[in-house]
N, C-alpha and C. Protein backbone atom coordinates (compact mmCIF):
# COMPACT_ATOMS: atom_id res chain seq x y z
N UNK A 1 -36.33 64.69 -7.51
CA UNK A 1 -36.85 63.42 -7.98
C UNK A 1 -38.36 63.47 -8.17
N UNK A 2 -39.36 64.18 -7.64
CA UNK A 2 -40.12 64.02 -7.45
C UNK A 2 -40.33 65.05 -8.21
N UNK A 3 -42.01 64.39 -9.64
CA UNK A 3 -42.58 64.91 -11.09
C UNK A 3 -41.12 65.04 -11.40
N UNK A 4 -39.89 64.06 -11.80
CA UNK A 4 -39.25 64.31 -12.68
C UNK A 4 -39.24 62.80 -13.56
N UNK A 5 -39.41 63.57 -15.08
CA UNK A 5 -40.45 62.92 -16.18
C UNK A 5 -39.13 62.06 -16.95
N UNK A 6 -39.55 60.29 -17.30
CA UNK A 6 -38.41 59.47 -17.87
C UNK A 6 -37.92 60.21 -18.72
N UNK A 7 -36.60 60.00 -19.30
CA UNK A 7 -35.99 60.61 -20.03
C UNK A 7 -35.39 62.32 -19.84
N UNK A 8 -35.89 62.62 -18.95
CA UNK A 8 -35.77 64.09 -18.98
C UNK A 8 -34.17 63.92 -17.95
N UNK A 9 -33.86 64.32 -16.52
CA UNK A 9 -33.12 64.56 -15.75
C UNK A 9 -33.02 63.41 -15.49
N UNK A 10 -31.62 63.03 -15.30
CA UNK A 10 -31.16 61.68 -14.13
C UNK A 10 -30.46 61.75 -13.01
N UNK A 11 -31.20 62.65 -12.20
CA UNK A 11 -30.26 63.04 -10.81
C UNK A 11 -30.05 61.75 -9.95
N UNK A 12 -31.07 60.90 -10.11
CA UNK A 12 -30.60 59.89 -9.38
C UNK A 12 -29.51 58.89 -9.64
N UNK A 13 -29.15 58.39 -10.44
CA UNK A 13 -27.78 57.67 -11.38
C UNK A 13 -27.46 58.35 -12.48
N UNK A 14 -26.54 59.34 -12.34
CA UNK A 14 -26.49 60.05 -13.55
C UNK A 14 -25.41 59.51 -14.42
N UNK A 15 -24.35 58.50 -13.79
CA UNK A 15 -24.13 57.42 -15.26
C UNK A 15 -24.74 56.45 -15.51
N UNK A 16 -25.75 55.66 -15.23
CA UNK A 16 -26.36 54.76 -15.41
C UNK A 16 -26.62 54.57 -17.10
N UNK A 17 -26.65 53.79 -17.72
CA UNK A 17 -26.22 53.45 -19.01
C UNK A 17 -27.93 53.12 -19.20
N UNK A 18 -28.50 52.77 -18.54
CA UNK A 18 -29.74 52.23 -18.70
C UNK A 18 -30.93 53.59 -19.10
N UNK A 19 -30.17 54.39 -17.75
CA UNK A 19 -31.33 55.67 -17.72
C UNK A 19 -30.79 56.85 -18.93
N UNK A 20 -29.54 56.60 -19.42
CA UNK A 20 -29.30 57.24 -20.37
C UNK A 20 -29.78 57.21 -21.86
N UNK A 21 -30.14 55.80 -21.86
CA UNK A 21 -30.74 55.32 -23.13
C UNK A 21 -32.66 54.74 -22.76
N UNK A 22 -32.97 55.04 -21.98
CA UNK A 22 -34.47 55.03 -21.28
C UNK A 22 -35.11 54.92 -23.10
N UNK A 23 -35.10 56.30 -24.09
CA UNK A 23 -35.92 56.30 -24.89
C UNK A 23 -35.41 55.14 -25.78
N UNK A 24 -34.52 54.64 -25.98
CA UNK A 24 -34.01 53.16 -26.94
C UNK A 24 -35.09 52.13 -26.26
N UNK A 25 -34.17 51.71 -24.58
CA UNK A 25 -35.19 50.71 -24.47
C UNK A 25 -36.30 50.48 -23.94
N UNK A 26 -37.27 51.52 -23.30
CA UNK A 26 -38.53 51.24 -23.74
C UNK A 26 -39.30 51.22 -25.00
N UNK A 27 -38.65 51.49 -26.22
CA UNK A 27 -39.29 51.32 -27.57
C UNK A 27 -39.02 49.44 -27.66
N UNK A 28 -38.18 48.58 -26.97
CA UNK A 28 -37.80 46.91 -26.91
C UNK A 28 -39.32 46.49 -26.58
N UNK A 29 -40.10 45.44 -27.27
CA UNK A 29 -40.91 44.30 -26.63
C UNK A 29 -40.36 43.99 -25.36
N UNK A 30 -41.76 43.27 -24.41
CA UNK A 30 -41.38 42.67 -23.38
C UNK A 30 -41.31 43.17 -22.20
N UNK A 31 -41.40 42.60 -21.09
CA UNK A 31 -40.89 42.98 -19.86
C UNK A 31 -39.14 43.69 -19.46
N UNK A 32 -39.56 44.62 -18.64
CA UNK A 32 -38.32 45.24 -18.26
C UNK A 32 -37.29 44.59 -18.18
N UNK A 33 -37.02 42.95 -17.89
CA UNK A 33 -36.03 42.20 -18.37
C UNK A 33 -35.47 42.13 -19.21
N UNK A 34 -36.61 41.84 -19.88
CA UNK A 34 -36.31 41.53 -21.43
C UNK A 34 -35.89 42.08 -22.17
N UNK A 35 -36.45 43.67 -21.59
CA UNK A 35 -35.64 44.76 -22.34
C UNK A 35 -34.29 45.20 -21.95
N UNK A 36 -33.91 44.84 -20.89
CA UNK A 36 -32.70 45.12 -20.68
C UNK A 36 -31.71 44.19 -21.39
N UNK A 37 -32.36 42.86 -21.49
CA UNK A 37 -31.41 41.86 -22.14
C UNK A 37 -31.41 42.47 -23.49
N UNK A 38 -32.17 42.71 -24.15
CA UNK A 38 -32.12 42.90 -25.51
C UNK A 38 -31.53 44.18 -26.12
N UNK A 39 -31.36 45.67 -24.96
CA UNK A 39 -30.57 46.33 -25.02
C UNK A 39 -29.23 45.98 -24.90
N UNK A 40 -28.71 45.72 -23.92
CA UNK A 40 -27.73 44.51 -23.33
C UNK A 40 -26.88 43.93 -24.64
N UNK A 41 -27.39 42.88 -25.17
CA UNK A 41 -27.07 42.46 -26.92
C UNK A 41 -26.92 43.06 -28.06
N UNK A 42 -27.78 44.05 -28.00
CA UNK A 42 -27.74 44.81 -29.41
C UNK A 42 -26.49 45.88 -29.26
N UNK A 43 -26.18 46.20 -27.87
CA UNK A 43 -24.88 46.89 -27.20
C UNK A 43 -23.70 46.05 -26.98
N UNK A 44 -23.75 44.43 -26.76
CA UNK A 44 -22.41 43.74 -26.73
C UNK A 44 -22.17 44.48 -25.24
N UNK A 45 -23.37 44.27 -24.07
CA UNK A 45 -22.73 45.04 -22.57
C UNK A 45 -23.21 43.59 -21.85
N UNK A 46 -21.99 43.47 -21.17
CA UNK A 46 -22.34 42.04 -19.81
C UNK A 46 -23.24 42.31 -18.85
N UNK A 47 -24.05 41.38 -18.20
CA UNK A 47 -25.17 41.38 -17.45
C UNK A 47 -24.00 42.60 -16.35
N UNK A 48 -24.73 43.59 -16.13
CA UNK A 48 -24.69 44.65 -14.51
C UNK A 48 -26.17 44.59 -14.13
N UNK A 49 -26.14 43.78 -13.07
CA UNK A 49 -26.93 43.62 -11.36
C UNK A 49 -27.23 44.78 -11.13
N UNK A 50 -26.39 45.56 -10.07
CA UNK A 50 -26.22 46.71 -10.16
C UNK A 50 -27.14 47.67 -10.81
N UNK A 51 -26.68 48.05 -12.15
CA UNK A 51 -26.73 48.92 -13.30
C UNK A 51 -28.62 48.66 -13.41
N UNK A 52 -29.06 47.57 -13.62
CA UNK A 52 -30.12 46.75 -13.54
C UNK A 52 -31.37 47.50 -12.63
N UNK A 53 -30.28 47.06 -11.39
CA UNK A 53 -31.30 47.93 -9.98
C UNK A 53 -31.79 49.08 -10.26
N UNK A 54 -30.46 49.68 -10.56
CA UNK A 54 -30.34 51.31 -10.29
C UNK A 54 -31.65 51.61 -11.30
N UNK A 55 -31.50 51.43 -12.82
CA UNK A 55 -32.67 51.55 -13.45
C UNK A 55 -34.07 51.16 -13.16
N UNK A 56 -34.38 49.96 -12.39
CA UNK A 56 -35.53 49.69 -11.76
C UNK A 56 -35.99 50.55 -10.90
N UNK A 57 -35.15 51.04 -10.39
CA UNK A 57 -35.56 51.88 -8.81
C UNK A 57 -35.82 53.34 -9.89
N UNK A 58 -35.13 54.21 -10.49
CA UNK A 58 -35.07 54.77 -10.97
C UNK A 58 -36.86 55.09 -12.12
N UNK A 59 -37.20 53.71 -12.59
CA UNK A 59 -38.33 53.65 -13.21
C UNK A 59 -39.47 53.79 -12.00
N UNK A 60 -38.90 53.02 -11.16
CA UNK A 60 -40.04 52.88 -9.72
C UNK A 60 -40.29 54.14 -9.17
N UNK A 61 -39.43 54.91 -9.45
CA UNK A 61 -40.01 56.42 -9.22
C UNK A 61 -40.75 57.03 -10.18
N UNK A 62 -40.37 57.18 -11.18
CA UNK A 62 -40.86 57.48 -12.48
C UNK A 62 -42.83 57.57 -12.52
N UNK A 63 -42.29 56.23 -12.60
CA UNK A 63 -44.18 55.58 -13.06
C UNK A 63 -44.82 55.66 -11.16
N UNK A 64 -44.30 55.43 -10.00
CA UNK A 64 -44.65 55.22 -8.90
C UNK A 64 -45.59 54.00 -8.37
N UNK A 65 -44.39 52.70 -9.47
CA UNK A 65 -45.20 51.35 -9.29
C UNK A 65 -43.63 50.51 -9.13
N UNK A 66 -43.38 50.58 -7.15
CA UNK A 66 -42.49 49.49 -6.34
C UNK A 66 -42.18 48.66 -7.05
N UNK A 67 -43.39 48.05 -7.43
CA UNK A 67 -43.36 46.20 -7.76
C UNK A 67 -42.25 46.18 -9.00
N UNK A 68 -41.65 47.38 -9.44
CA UNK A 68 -40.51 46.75 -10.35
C UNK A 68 -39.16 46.25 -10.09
N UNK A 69 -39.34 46.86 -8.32
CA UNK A 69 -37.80 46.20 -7.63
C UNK A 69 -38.01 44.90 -6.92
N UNK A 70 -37.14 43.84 -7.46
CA UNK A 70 -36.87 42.45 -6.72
C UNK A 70 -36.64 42.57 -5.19
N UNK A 71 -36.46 42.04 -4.79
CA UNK A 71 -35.86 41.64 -3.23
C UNK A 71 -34.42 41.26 -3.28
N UNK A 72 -33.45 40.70 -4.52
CA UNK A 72 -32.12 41.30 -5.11
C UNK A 72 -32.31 42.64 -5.25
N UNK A 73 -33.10 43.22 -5.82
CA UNK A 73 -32.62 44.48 -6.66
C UNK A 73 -32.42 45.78 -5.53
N UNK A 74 -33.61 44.92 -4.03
CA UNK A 74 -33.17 46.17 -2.86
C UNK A 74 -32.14 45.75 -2.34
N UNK A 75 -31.60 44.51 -2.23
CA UNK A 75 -30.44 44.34 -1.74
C UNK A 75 -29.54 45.14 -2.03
N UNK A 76 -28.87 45.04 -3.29
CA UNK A 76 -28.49 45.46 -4.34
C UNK A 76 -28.20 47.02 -3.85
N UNK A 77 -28.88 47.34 -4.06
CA UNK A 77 -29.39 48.87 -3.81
C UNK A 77 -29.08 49.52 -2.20
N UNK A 78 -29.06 48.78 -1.69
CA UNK A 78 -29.27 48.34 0.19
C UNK A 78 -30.95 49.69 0.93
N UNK A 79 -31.82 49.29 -0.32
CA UNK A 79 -32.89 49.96 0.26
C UNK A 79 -33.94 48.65 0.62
């Protein structure tokens, strides 16, 4: 996990639908929400909580900025 660069390896959720398509939706306007919603729609995929986290935490390593996981999203997660 550690220096491993977005888009490259997803050892940490390696089905995660989110981290699979990383280069789609960070090219979306908006906050990481937003982008998930708008990936989300343009895919016809129902809100995943879950799926959500996993990508947050997943970015939160990435960039090495916490503040992208909720206090749901550690629940969630149970970190």
């Amino acid at each position: 996990m550690i220096g491993q660069k977005p888009g490259k390896d997803n050892i940490m959720y390696p089905n995660n639908i989110y981290i699979k398509n990383y280069a789609t939706i960070k090219k979306y306007p908006g906050d990481i929400g937003v982008q998930l919603d708008m990936f989300d729609n343009a895919h016809g995929l129902k809100h995943n909580a879950l799926a959500r986290a996993q990508y947050k935490h997943w970015r939160s390593v990435q960039t090495g900025v916490p503040e992208l996981l909720s206090v749901e999203d550690k629940r969630l997660l149970g970190i």
